[in-house]
Protein backbone atom coordinates (compact mmCIF):
# COMPACT_ATOMS: atom_id res chain seq x y z
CA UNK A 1 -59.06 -13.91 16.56
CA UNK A 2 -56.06 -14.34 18.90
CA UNK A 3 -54.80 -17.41 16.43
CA UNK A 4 -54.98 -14.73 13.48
CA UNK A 5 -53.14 -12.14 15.50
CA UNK A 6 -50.56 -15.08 16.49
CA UNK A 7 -50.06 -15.83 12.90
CA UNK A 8 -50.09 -12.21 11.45
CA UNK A 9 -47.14 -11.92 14.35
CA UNK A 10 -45.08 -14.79 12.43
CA UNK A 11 -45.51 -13.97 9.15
CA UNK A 12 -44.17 -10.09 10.11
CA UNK A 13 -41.35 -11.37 11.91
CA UNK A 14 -40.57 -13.80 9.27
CA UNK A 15 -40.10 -11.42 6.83
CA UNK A 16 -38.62 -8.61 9.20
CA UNK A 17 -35.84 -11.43 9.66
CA UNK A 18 -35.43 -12.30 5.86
CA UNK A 19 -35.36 -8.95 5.07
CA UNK A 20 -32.54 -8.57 7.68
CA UNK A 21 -30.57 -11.13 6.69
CA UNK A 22 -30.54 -9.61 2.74
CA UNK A 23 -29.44 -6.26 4.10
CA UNK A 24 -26.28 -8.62 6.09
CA UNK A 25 -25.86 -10.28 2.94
CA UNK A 26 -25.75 -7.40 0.57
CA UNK A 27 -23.44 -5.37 2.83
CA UNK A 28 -19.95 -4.94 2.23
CA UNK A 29 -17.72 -7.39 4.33
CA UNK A 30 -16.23 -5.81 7.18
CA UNK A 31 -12.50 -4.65 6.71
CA UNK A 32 -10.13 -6.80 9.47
CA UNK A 33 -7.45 -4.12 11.03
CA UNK A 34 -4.27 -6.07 9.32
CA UNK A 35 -5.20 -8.05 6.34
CA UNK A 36 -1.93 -9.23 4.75
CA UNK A 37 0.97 -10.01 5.96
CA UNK A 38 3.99 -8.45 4.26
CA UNK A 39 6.52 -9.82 6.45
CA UNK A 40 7.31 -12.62 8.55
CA UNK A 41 10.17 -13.40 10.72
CA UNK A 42 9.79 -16.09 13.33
CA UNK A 43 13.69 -17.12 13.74
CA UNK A 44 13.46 -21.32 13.47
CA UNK A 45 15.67 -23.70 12.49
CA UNK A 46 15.54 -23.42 8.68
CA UNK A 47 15.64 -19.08 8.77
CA UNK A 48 17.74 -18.91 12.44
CA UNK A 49 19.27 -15.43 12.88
CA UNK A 50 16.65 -14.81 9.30
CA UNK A 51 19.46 -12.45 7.48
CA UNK A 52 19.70 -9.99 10.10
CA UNK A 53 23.20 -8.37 11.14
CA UNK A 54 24.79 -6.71 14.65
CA UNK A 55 26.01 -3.13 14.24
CA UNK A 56 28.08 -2.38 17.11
CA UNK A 57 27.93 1.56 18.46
CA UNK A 58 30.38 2.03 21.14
CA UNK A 59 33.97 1.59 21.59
CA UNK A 60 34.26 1.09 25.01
CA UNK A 61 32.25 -2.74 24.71
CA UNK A 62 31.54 -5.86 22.10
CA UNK A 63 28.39 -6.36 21.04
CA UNK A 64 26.68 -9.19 22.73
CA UNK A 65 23.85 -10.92 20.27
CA UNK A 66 23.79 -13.55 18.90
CA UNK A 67 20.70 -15.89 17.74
CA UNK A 68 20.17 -19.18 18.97
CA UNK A 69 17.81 -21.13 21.36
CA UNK A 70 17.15 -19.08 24.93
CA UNK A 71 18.89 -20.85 27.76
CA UNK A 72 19.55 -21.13 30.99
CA UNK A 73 20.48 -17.78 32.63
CA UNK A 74 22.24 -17.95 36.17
CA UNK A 75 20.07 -18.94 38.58
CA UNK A 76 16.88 -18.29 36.81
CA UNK A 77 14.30 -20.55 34.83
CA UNK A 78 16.02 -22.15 32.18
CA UNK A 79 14.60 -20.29 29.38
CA UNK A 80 11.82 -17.73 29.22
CA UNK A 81 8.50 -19.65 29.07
CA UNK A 82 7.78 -19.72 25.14
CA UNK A 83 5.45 -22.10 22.90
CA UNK A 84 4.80 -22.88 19.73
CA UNK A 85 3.31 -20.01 18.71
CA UNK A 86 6.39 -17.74 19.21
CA UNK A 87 8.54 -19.17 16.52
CA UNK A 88 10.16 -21.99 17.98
CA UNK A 89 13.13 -22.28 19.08
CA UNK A 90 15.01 -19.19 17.68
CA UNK A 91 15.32 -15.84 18.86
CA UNK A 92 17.65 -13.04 19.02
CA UNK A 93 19.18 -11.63 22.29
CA UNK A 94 22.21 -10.03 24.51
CA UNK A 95 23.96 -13.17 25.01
CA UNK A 96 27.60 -12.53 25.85
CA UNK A 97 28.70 -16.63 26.68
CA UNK A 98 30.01 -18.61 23.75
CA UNK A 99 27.17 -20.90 22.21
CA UNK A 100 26.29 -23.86 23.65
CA UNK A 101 25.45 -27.35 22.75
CA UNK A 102 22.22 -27.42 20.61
CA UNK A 103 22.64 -23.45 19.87
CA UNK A 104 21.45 -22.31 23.04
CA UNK A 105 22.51 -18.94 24.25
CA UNK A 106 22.91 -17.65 27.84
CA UNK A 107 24.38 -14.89 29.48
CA UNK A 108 23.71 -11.08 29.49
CA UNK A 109 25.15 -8.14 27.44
CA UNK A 110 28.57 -6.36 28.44
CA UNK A 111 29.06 -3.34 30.38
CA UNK A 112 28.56 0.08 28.89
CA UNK A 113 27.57 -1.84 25.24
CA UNK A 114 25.81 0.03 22.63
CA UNK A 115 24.61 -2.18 19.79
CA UNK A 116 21.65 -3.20 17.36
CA UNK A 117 20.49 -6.10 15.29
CA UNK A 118 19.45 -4.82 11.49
CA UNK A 119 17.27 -6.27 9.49
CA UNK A 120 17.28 -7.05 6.13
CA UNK A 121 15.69 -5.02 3.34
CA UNK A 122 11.86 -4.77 3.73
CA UNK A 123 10.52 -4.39 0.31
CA UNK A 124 7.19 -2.72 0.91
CA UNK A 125 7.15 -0.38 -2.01
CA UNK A 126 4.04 -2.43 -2.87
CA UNK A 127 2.37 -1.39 -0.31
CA UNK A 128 2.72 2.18 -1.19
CA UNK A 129 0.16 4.88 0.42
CA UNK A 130 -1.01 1.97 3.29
CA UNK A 131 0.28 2.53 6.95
CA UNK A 132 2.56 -0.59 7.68
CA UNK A 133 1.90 -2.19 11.07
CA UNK A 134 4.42 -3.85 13.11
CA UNK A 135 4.46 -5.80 15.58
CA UNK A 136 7.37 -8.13 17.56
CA UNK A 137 7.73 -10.34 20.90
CA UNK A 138 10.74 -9.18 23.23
CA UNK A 139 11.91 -9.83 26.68
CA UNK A 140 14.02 -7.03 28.09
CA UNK A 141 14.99 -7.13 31.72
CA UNK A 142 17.83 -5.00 32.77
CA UNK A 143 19.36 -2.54 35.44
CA UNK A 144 17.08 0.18 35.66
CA UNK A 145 20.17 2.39 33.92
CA UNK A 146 20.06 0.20 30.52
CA UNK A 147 17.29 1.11 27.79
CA UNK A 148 16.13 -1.45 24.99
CA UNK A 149 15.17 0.48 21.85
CA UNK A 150 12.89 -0.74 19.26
CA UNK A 151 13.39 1.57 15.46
CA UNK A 152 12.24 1.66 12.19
CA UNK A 153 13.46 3.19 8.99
CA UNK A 154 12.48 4.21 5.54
CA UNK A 155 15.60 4.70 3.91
CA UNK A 156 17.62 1.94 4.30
CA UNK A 157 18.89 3.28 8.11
CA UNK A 158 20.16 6.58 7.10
CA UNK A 159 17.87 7.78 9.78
CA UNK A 160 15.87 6.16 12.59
CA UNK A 161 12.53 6.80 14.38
CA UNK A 162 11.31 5.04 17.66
CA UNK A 163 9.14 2.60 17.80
CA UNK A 164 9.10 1.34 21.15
CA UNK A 165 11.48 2.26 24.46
CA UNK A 166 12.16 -0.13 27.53
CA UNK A 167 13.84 1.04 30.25
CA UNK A 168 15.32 -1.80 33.06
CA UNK A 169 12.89 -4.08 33.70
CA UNK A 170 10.53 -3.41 31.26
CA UNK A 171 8.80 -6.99 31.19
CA UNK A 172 8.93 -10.55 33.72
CA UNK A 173 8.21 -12.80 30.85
CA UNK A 174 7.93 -12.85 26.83
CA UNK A 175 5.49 -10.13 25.88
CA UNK A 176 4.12 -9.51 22.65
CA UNK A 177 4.29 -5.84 21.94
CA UNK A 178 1.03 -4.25 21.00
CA UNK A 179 1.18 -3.36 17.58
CA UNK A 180 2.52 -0.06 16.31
CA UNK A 181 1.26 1.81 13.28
CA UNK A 182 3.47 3.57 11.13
CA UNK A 183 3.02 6.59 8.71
CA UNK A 184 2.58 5.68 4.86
CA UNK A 185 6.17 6.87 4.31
CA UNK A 186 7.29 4.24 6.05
CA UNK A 187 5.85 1.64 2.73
CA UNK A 188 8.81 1.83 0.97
CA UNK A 189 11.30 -0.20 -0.94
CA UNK A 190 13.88 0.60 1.98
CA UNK A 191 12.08 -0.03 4.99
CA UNK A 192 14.69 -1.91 7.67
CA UNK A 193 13.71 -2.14 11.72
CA UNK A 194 16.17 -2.44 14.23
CA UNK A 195 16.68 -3.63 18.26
CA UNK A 196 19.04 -1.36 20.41
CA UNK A 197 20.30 -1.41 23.37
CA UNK A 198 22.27 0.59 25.53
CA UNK A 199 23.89 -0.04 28.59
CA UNK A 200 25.59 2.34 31.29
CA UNK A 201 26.40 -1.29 33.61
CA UNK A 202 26.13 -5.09 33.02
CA UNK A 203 23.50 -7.10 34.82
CA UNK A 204 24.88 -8.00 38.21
CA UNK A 205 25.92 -10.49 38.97
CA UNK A 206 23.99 -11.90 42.70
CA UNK A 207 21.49 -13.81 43.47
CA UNK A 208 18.65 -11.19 43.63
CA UNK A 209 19.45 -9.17 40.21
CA UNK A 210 20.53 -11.60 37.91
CA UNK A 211 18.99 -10.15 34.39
CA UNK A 212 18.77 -11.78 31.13
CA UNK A 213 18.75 -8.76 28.92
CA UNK A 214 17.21 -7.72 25.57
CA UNK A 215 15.63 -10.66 23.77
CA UNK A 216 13.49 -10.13 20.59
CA UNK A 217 11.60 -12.74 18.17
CA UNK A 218 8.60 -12.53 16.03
CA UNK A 219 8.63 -9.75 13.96
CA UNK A 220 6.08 -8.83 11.45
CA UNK A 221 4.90 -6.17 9.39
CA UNK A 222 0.84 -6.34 8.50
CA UNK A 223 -0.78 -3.65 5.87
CA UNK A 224 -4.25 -2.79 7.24
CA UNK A 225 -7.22 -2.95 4.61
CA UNK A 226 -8.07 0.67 5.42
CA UNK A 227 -5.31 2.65 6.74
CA UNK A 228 -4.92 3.47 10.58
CA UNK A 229 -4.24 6.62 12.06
CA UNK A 230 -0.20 5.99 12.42
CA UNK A 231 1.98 6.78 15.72
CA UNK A 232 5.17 6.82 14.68
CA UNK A 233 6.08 9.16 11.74
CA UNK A 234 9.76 9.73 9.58
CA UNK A 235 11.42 12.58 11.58
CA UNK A 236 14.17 12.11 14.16
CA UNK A 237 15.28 13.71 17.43
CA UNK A 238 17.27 16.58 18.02
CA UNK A 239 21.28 14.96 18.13
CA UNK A 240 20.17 11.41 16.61
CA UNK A 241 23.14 9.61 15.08
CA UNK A 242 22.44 9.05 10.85
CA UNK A 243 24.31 6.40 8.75
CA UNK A 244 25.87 7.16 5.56
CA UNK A 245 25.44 4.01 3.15
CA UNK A 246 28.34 2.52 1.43
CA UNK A 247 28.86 3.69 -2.06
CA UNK A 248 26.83 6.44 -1.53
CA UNK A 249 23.25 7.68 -1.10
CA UNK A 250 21.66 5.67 -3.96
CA UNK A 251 18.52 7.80 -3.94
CA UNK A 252 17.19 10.86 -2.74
CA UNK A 253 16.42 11.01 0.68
CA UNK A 254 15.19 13.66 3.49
CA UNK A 255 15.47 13.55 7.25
CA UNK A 256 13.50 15.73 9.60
CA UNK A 257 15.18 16.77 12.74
CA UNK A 258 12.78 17.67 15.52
CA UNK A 259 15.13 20.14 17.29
CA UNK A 260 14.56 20.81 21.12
CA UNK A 261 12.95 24.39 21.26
CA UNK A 262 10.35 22.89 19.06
CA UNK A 263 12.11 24.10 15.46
CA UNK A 264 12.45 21.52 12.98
CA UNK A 265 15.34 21.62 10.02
CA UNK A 266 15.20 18.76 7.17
CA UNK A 267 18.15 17.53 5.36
CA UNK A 268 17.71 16.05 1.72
CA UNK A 269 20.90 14.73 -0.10
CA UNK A 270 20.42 13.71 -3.69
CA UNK A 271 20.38 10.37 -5.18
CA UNK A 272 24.28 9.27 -6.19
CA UNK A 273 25.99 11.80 -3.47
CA UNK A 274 29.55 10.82 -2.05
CA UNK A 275 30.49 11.81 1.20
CA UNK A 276 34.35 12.58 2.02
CA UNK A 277 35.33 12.75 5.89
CA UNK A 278 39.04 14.61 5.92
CA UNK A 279 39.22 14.51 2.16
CA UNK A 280 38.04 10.73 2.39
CA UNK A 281 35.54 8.67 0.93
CA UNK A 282 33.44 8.04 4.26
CA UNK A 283 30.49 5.58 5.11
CA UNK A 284 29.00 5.20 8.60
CA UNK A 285 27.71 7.01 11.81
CA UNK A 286 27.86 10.48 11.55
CA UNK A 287 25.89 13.43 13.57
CA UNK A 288 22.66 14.58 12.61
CA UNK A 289 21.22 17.76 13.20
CA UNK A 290 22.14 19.09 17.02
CA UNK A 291 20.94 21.92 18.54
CA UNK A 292 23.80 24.10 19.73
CA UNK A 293 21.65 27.13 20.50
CA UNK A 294 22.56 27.31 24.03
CA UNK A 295 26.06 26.12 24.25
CA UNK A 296 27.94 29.05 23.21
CA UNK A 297 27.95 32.60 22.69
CA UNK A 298 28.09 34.43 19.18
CA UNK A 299 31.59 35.41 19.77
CA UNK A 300 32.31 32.04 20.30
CA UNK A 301 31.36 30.93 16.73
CA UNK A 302 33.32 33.69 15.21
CA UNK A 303 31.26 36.81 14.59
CA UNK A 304 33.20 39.91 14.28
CA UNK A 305 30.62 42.44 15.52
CA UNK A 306 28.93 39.48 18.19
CA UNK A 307 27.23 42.12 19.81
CA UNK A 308 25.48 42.81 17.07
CA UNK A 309 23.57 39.25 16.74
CA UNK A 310 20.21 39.02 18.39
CA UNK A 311 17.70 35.79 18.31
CA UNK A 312 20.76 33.60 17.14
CA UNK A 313 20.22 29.73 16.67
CA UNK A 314 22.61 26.98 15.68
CA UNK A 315 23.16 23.60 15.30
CA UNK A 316 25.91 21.14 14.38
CA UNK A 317 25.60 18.59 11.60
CA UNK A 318 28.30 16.34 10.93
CA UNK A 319 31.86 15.92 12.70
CA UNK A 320 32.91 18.36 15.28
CA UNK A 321 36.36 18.02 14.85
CA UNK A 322 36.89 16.78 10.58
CA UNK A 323 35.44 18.63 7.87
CA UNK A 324 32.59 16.17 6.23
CA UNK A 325 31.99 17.61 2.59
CA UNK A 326 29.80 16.40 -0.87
CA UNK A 327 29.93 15.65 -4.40
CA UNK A 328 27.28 17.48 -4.87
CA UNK A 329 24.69 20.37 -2.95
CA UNK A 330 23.07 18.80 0.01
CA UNK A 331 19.37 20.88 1.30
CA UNK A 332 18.75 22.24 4.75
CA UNK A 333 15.93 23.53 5.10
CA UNK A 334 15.44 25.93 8.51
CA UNK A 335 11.52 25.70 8.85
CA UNK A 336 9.63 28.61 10.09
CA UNK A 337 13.15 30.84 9.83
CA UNK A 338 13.09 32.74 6.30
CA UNK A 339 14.56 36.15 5.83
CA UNK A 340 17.10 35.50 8.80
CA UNK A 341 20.73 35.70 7.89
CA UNK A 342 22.53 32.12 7.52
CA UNK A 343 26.15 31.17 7.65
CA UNK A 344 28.59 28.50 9.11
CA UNK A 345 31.47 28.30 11.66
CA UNK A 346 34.17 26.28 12.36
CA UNK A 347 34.44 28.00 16.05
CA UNK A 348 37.41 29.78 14.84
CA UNK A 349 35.68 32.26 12.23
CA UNK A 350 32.04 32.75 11.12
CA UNK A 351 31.05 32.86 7.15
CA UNK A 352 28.10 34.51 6.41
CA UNK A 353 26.26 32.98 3.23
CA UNK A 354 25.82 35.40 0.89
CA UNK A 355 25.16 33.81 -2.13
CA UNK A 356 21.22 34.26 -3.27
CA UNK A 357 20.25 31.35 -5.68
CA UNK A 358 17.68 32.03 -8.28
CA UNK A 359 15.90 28.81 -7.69
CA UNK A 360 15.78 25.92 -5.16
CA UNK A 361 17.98 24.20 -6.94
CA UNK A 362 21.67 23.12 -5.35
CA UNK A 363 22.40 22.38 -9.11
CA UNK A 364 23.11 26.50 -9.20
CA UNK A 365 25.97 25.74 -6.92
CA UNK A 366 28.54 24.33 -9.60
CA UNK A 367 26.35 26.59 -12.30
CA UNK A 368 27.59 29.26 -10.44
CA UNK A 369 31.35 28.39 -10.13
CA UNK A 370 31.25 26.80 -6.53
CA UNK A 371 34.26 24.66 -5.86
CA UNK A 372 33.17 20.89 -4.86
CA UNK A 373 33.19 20.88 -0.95
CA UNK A 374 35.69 18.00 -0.64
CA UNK A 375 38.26 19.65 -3.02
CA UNK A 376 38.35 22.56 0.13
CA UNK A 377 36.11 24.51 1.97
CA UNK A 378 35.31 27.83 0.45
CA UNK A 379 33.33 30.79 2.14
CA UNK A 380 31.41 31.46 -0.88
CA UNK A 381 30.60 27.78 -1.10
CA UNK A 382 26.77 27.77 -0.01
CA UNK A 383 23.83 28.95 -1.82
CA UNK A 384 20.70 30.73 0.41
CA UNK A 385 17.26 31.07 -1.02
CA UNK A 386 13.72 31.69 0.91
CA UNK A 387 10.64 29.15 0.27
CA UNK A 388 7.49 30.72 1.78
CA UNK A 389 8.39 30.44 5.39
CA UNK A 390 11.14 28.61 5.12
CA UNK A 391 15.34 29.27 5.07
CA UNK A 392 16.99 27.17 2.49
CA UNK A 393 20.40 26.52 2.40
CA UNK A 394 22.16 24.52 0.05
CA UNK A 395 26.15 23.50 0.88
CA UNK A 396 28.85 20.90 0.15
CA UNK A 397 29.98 20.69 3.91
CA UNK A 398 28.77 19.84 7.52
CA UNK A 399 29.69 21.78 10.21
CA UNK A 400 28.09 24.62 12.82
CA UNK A 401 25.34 26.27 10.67
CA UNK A 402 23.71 29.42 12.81
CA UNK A 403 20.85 31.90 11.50
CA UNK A 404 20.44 35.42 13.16
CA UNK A 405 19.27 38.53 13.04
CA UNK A 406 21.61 41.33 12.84
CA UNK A 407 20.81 44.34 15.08
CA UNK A 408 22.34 47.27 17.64
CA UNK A 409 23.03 45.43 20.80
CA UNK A 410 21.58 48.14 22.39
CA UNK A 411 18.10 50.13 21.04
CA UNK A 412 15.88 52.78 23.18
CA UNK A 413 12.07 53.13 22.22
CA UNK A 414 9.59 55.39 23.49
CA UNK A 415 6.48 53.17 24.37
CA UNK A 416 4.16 53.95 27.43
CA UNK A 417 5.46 57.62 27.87
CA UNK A 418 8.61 55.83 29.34
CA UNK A 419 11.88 54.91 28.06
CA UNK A 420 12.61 51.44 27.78
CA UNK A 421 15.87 50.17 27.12
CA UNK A 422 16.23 46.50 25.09
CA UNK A 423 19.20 44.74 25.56
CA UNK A 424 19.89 41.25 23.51
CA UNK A 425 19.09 38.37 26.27
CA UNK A 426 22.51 36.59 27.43
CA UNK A 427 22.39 33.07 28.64
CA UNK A 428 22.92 32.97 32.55
């Protein structure tokens, strides 16, 4: 009886494990986090500095990369410690010495330097609707007063958002960053990444400080069989620096500006736009979005009846000092702000914008007679329309932009049997 129990016992778990092993087989194959690999940059011998360029930010210093073989560094090991599996023997870095034999690189970067490697075009329109992943090896070791940025664009570096910050001495050795998952926007034709650094001193110079720097190698992009919740999405910081591409925007594109009370305003130029800086065709570094809210008063911008103004908020865009105009209507777009008034300043005199266009269209602007920005700045040069919650502006300059609400600077109520008296709140 016991042998038949025995053998019953086999024959069920026999079967039990077929029947397990059909279910394993029929099943869909498990999804790996980062299936293909849509780009590849290791830095060897045949691809060395692998197309990308140095952009230099600062005019007090050089810029000090350059790619080539690590080397010896003062009085510390000769190079990092690296293997074959990092992409031998390339990599970029803040190397301020000439090149040596063989391509090797030593030194640090320069005092008060503000620079970046670009890279190339990343074509990842293919890709569209995934969440790219990238990932990258670095060595940063600095004074504690020097930050290494990591950044990542999806229009061609017109704007930046950050990836990755070091500060000093961030790492003791090569470390491969954990990989960083960006928002679908990011998965298109223009997608560029760059390494920044910024100095306030220059690695010292004694025994017990010597630094190497910001070094950087290895840089991929993966696109994830099933799309991972991203951490880095397309908006900027309140006062980031954006780059205006030579020749012009070449397609429509839209920043977001995270401003520092928590507002947000977006900027969307048109595809084919020229930008003029003093009447001239401009390319390069300009400001982007910067909240001026609490640096001056509303007299200061201009307003004839200042007292007047309550719950005022500006921001400069642009050049504080030359007038940066457009071909055509750029969009701002004040989120969360609509049926404030708008206008712009120059600090001298305040223009409110009085124009109400039909539709969201900066089109309207030459439809309705407006001079082109660069030919000269006119007050009636702006167009205003609400969207839902939203103020939209749409102008052929840059400068102080500031929405408000018009009201007595003084009002009584009666509330609680009492009179209370509500007076506009001054900055201390």
């Amino acid at each position: 009886m016991s042998d038949l129990r025995e053998s019953s016992r086999s024959h069920i778990f026999f079967l039990a494990s077929v029947f397990a092993a059909l279910i394993i087989l029929s099943a869909p194959c498990r999804h790996s986090e980062a299936s293909v690999v849509a780009y590849l940059e290791e830095f060897t011998y045949a691809t060395e500095g692998g197309g990308y360029t140095v952009h230099n930010l600062s005019s007090r210093a050089g810029t000090s990369w350059k790619a080539g073989v690590p080397g010896e560094i003062g009085q510390c090991p000769s190079r990092p410690p690296r293997g074959a599996t990092y992409g031998w023997p390339y990599s970029w870095g803040t190397a301020q010495n000439a090149v040596g034999y063989g391509n090797v690189i030593t030194g640090s970067h320069y005092r008060y330097e503000h620079s970046y490697v670009q890279s190339p075009r990343i074509d990842l329109s293919a890709y569209s609707g995934s969440t790219p992943i990238l990932s990258w090896t670095h060595f940063l070791r600095m004074n504690r007063s020097n930050y290494g940025y990591v950044e990542v664009s999806a229009n061609d570096g017109f704007s930046w958002s950050e990836a990755y910050l070091g500060i000093g001495r961030a790492t003791s050795t090569w470390v491969h960053q954990a990989p960083v998952v960006l928002s679908e926007n990011f998965a298109t034709s223009r997608f560029r990444v760059r390494f920044r650094m910024y100095g306030y001193n220059s690695s010292s110079a004694t025994t017990y400080n010597q630094e190497y720097g910001f070094y950087f190698d290895n840089v991929s992009v993966e696109i994830p069989d099933i799309n991972q919740t991203p951490t880095i999405l397309p908006s900027v910081e309140d006062g980031s620096t954006l780059t205006w591409p030579d020749g012009g925007m070449p397609q429509e594109t839209t920043v977001v500006t995270n401003m520092s009370d928590g507002r947000k305003v977006s900027l969307t130029v048109p595809a084919d736009t020229q930008m003029f800086k003093s009447g001239q065709a401009f390319s390069g570094a300009f400001q982007g979005p910067y909240d001026y809210t609490d640096w001056y008063y509303a007299e200061d911008y201009g307003f004839e009846n200042y007292d007047d103004i309550v719950d005022l908020t500006t921001f400069l865009i642009g050049d504080e000092y030359d007038p940066m105009t457009f071909s055509k209507g750029v969009r701002l777009v004040m989120h969360g702000q609509a049926l404030k008034q708008v206008g712009w300043s120059d600090l001298d005199e305040f223009h409110p914008i009085t124009t109400m266009l039909p539709a969201d269209d900066g089109a309207l602007l030459d439809a309705l007679g407006v001079e082109d920005g660069y030919l000269y700045l006119d007050a009636n040069g702006d167009g205003v329309i609400d969207e839902t919650d939203d103020l939209v502006v749409w102008t052929k300059h840059f400068t102080y932009f500031a929405t408000y609400t018009p009201e007595p600077t003084t009002m009584s109520l009666l509330a609680l049997g009492g009179l209370a008296v509500l007076r506009r709140r001054r900055r201390q």
